[in-house]
C-alpha atoms as a PDB file:
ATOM      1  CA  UNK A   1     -24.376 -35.405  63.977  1.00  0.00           C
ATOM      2  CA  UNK A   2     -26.797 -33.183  64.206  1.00  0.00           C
ATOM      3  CA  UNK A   3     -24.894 -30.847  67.666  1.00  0.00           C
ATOM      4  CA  UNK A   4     -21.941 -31.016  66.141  1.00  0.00           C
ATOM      5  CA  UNK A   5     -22.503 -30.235  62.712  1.00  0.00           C
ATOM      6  CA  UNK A   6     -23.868 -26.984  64.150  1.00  0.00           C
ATOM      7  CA  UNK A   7     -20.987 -26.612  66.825  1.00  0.00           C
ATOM      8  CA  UNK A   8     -18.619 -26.302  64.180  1.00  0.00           C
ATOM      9  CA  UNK A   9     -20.460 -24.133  62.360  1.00  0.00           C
ATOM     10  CA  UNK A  10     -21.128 -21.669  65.088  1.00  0.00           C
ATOM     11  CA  UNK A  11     -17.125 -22.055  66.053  1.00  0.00           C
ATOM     12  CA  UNK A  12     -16.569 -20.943  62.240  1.00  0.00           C
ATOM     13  CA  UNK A  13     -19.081 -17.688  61.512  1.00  0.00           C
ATOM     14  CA  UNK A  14     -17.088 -16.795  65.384  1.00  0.00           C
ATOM     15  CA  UNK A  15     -14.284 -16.874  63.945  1.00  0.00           C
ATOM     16  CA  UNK A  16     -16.197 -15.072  60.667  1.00  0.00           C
ATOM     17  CA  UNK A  17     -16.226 -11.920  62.564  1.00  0.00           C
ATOM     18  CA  UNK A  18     -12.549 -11.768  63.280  1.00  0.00           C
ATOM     19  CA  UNK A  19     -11.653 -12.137  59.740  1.00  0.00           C
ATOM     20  CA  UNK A  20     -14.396  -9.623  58.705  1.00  0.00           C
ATOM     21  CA  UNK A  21     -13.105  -7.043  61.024  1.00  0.00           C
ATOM     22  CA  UNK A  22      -9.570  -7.447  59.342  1.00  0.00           C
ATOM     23  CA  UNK A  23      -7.815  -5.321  56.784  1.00  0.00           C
ATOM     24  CA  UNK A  24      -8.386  -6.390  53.408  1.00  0.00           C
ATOM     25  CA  UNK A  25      -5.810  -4.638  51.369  1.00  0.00           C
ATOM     26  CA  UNK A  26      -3.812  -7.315  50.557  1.00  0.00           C
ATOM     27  CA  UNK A  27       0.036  -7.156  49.729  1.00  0.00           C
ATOM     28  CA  UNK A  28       1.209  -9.412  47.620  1.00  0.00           C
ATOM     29  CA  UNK A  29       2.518 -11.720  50.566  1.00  0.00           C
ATOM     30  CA  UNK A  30      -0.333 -11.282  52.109  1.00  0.00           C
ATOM     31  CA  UNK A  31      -2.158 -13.052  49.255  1.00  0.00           C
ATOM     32  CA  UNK A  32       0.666 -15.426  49.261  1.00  0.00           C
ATOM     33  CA  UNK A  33       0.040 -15.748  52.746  1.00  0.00           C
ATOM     34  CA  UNK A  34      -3.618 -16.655  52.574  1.00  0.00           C
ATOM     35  CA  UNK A  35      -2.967 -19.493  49.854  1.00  0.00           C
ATOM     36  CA  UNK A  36      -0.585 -21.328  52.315  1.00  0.00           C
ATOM     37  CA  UNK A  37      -2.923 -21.339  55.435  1.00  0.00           C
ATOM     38  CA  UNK A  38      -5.781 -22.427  53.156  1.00  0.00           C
ATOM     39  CA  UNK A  39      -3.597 -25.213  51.206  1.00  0.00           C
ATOM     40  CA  UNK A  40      -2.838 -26.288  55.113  1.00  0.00           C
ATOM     41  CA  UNK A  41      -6.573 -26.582  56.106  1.00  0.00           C
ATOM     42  CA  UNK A  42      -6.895 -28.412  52.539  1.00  0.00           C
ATOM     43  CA  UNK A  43      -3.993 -31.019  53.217  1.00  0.00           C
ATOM     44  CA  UNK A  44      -5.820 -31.763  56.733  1.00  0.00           C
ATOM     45  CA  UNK A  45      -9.264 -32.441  55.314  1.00  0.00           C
ATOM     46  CA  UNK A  46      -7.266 -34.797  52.814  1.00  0.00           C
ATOM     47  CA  UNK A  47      -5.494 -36.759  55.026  1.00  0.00           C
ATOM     48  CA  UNK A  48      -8.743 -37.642  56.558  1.00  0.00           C
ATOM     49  CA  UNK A  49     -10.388 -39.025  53.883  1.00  0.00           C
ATOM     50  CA  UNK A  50     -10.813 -36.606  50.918  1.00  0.00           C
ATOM     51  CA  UNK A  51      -9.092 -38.266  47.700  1.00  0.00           C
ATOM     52  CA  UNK A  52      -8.871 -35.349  45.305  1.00  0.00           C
ATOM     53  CA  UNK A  53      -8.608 -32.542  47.262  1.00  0.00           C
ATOM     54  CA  UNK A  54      -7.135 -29.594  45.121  1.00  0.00           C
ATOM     55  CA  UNK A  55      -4.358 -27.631  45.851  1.00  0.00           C
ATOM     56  CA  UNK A  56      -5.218 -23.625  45.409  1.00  0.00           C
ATOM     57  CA  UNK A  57      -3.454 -20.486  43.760  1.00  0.00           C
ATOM     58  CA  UNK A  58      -4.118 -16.899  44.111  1.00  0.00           C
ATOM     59  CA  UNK A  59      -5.925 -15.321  40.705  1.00  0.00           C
ATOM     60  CA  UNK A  60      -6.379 -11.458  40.595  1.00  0.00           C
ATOM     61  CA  UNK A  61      -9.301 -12.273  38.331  1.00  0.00           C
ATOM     62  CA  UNK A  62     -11.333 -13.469  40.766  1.00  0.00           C
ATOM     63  CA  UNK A  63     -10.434 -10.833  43.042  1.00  0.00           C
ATOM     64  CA  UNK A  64     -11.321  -8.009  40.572  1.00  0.00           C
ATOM     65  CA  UNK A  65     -14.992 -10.008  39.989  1.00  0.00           C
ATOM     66  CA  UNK A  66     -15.718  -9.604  43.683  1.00  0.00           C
ATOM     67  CA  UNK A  67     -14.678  -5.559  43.590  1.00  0.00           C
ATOM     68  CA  UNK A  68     -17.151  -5.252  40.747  1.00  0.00           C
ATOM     69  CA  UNK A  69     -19.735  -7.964  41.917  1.00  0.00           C
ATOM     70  CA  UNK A  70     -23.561  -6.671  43.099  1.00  0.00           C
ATOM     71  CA  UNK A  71     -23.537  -6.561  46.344  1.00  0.00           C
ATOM     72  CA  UNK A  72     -26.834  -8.298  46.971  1.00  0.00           C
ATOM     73  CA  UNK A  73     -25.231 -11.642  45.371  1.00  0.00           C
ATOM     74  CA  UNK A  74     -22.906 -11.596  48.250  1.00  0.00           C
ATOM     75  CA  UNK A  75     -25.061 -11.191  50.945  1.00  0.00           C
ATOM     76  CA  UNK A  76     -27.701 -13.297  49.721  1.00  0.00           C
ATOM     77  CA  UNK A  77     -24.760 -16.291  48.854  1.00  0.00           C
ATOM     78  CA  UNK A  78     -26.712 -19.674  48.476  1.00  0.00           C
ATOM     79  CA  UNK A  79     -25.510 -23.489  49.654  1.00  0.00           C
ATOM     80  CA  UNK A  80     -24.089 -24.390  46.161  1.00  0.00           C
ATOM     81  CA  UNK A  81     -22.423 -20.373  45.500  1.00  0.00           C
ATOM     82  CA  UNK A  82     -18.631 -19.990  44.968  1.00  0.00           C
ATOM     83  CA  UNK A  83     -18.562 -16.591  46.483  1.00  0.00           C
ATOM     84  CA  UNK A  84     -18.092 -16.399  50.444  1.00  0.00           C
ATOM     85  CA  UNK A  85     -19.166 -13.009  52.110  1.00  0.00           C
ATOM     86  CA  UNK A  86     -16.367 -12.132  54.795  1.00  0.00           C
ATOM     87  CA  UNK A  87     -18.561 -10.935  57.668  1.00  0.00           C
ATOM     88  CA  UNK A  88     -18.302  -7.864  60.316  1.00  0.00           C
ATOM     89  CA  UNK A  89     -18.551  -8.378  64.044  1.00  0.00           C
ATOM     90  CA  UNK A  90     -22.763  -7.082  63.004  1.00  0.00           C
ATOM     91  CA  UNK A  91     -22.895 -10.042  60.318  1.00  0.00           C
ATOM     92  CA  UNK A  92     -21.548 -12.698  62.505  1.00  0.00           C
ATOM     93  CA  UNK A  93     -23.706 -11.707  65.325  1.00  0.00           C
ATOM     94  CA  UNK A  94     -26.604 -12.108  63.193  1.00  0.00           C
ATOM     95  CA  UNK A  95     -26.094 -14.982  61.096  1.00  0.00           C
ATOM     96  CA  UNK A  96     -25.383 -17.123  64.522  1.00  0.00           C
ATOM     97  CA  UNK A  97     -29.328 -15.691  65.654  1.00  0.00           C
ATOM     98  CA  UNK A  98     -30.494 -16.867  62.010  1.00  0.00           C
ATOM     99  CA  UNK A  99     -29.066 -20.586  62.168  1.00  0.00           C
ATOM    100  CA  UNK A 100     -28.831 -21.179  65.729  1.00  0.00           C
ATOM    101  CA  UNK A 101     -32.551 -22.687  66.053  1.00  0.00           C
ATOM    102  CA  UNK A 102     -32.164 -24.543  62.006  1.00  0.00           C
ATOM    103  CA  UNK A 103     -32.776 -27.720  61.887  1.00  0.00           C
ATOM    104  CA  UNK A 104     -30.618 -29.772  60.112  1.00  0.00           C
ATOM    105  CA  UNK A 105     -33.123 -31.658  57.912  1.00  0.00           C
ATOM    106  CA  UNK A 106     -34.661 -28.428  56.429  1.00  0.00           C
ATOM    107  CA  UNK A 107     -31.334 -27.468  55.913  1.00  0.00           C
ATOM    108  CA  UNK A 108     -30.116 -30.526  54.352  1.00  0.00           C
ATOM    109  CA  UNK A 109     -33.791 -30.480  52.253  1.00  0.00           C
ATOM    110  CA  UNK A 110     -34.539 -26.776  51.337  1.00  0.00           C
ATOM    111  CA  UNK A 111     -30.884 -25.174  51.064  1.00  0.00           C
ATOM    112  CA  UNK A 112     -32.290 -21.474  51.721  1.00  0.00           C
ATOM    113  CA  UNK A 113     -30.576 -20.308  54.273  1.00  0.00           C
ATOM    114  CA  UNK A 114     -27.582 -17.601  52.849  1.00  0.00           C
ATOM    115  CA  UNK A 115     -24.150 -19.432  53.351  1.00  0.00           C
ATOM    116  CA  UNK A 116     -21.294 -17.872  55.838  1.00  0.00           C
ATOM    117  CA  UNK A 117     -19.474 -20.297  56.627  1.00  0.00           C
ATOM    118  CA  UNK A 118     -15.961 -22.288  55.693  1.00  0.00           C
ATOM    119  CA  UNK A 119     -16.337 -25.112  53.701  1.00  0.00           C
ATOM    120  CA  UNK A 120     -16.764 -23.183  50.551  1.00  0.00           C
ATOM    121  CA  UNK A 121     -13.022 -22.380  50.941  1.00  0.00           C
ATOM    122  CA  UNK A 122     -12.600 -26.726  51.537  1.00  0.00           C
ATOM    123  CA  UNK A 123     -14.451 -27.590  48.128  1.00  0.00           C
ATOM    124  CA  UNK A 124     -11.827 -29.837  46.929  1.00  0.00           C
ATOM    125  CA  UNK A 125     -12.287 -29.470  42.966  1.00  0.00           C
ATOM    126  CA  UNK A 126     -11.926 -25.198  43.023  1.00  0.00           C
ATOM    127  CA  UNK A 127      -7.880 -24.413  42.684  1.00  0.00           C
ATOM    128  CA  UNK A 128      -8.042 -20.937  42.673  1.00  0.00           C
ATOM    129  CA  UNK A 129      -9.556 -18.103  45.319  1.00  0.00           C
ATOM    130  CA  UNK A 130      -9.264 -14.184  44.879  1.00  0.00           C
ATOM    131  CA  UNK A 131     -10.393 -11.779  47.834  1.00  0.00           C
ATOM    132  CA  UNK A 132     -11.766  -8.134  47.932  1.00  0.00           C
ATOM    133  CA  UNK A 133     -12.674  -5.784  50.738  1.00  0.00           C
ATOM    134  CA  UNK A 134     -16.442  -4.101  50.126  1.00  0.00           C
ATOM    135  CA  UNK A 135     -17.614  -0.464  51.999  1.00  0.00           C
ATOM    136  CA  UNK A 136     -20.478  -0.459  49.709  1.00  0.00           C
ATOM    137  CA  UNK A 137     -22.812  -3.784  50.968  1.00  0.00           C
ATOM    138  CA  UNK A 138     -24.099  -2.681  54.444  1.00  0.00           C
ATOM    139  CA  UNK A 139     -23.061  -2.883  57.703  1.00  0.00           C
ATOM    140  CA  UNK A 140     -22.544  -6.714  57.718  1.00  0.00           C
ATOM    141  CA  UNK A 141     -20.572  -7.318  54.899  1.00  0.00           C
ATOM    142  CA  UNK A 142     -16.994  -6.358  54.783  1.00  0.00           C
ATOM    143  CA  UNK A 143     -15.926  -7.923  51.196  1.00  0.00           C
ATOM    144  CA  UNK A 144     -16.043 -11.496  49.838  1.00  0.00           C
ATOM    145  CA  UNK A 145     -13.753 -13.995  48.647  1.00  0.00           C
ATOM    146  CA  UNK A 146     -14.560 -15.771  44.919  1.00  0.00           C
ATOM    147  CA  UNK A 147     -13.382 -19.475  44.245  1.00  0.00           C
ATOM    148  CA  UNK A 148     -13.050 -20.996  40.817  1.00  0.00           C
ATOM    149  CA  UNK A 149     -12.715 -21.826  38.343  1.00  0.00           C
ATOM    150  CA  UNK A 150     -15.468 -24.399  38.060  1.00  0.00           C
ATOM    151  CA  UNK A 151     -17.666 -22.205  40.078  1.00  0.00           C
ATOM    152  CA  UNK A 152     -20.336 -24.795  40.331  1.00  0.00           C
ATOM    153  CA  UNK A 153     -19.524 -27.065  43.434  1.00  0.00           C
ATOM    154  CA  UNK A 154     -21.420 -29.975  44.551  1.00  0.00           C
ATOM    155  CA  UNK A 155     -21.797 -32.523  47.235  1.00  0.00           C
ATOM    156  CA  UNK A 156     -20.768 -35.294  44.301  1.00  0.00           C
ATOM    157  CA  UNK A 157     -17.301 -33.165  43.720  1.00  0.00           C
ATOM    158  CA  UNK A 158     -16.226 -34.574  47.099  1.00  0.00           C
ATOM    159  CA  UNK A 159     -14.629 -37.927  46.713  1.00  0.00           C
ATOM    160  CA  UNK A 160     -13.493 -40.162  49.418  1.00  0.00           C
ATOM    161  CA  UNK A 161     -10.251 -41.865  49.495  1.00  0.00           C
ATOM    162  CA  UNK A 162      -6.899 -42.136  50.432  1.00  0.00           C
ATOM    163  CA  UNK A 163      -5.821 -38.471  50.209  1.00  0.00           C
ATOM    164  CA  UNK A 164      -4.420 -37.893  46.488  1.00  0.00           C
ATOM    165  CA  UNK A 165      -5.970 -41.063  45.199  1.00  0.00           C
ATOM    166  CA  UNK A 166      -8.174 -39.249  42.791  1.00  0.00           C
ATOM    167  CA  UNK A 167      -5.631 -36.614  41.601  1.00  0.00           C
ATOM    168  CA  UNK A 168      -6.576 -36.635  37.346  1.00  0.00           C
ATOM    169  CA  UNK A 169      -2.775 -34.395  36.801  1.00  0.00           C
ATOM    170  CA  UNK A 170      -0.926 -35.808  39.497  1.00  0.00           C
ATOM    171  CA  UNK A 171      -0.262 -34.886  42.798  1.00  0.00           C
ATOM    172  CA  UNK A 172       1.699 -31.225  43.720  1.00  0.00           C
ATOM    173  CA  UNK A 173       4.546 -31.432  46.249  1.00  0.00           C
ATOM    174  CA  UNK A 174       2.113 -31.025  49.394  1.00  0.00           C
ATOM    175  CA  UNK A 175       0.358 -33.844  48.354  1.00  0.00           C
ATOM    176  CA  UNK A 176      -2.544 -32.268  47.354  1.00  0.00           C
ATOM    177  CA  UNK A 177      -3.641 -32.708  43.554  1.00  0.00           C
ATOM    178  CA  UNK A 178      -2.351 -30.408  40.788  1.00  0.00           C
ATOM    179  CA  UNK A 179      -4.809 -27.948  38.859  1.00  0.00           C
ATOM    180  CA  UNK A 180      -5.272 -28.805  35.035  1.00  0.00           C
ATOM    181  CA  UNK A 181      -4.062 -26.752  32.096  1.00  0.00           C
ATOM    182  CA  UNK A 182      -6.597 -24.811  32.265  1.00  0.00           C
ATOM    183  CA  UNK A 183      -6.727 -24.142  36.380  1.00  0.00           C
ATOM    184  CA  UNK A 184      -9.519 -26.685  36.623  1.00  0.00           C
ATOM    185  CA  UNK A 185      -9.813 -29.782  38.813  1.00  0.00           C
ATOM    186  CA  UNK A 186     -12.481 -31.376  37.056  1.00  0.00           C
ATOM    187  CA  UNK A 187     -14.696 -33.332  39.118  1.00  0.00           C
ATOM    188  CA  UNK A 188     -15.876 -35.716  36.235  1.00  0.00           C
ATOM    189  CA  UNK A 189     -13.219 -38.228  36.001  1.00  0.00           C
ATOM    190  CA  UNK A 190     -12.552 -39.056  39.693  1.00  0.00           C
ATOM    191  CA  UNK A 191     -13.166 -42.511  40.936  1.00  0.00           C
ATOM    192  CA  UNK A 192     -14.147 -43.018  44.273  1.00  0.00           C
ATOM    193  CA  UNK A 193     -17.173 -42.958  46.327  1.00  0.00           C
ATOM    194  CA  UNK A 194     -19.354 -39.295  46.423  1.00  0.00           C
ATOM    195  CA  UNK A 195     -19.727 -37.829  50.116  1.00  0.00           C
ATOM    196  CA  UNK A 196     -22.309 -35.065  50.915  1.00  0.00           C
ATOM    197  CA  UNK A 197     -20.586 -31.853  52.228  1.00  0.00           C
ATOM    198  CA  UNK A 198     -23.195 -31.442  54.770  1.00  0.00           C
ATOM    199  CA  UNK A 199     -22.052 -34.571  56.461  1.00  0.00           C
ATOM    200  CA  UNK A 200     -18.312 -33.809  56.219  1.00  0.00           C
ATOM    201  CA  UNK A 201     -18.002 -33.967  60.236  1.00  0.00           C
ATOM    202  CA  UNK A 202     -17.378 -31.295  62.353  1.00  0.00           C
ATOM    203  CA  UNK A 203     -13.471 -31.926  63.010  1.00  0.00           C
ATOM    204  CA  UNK A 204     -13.302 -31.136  59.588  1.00  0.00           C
ATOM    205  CA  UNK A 205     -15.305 -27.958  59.584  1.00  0.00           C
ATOM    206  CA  UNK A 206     -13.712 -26.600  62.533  1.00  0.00           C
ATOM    207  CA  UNK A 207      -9.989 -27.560  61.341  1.00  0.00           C
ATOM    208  CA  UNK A 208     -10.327 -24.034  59.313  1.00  0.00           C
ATOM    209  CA  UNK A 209     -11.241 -22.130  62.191  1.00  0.00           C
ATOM    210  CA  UNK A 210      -7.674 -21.532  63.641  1.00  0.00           C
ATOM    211  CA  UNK A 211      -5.889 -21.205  60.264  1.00  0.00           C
ATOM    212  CA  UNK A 212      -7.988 -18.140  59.091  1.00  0.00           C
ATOM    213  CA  UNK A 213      -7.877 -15.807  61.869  1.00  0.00           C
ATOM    214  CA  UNK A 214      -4.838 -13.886  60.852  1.00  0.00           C
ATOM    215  CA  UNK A 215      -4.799 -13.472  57.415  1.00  0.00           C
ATOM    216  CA  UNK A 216      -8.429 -12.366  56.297  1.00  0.00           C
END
């Protein structure tokens, strides 16, 4: 577990430095855009066992929190943070020197080490993600992208199960659940058994790889 858990992640912060290097302006379609490759990724990791996987919607308000946000709370993002630093070339580089000799207890233990990597865009409660390009958080930042709105995630949000099993408003069209009322896919009333996300395996982690390339 241990290789691979850390193959995928070095395949994903690779692939980090692509989407850092990217324009960030986003059109309209272009946010449109980035909601259907992530609702992709987030229908794969559900058909292989996730049972209330959410599907996700663009929301401006997140993406005007991470234009405003201080920039050392996206470069020093933690384990259990919703925010996701998009990386430069420089900040991929360096974040594959910081966890390429981690071991995966500590990890698994401590939580310290800054997170750069995918599965923050997976966490199957969040149904909503907004996106903002930075020029003002050093050379290895490039912007950030925000999920909500629980903002909170949690190994225990992540429920196995048939995919949609676990869906408290129903299931959308793609199969993936629906947000609430309120844009929330509260993790409280699920059934189903809890699954750590650092032992989601790595064809899971590195399904995202591919998807993201051309639209960060």
């Amino acid at each position: 577990m241990k290789g691979h858990f850390y193959i995928g992640i070095l395949l994903l912060f690779c692939a980090y430095g692509a989407l850092g290097a990217s324009s960030l302006v986003y059109t309209e379609t272009e946010k449109q855009q980035i909601v259907n490759e992530l609702n992709q990724a987030r229908q794969k990791i559900a058909a292989a066992g996730i049972a209330n996987m959410h599907e996700l919607s663009y929301d401006n308000s997140l993406e005007n929190e991470i234009k405003t946000i201080d920039c050392g709370r996206i470069d020093k993002t933690k384990w259990n943070s919703y925010i996701v630093p998009l990386l430069s070339e420089n900040g991929a580089t360096s974040y594959a020197k910081q966890i390429k000799g981690a071991n995966f207890e500590d990890l698994q233990r401590e939580m310290k080490m800054p997170r750069k990597d995918f599965t923050t865009y997976l966490h199957p409660v969040e149904t909503m993600i907004g996106c903002a390009k930075r020029n003002d958080c050093g050379q290895n930042i490039k912007g950030a992208c925000a999920m909500g709105p629980n903002k909170n995630p949690s190994d225990s949000d992540w429920k196995e199960g048939a995919a949609g099993s676990a869906c408290p408003n129903g299931k959308a069209g793609n199969g993936l659940c629906k947000a609430g009322p309120d844009g929330s896919g509260s993790a409280a009333v699920f059934p189903g058994t809890s699954i750590p996300i650092l032992l989601v395996s790595s064809s899971l982690l590195l399904i995202s790889s591919s998807l993201f390339l051309n639209y960060f």
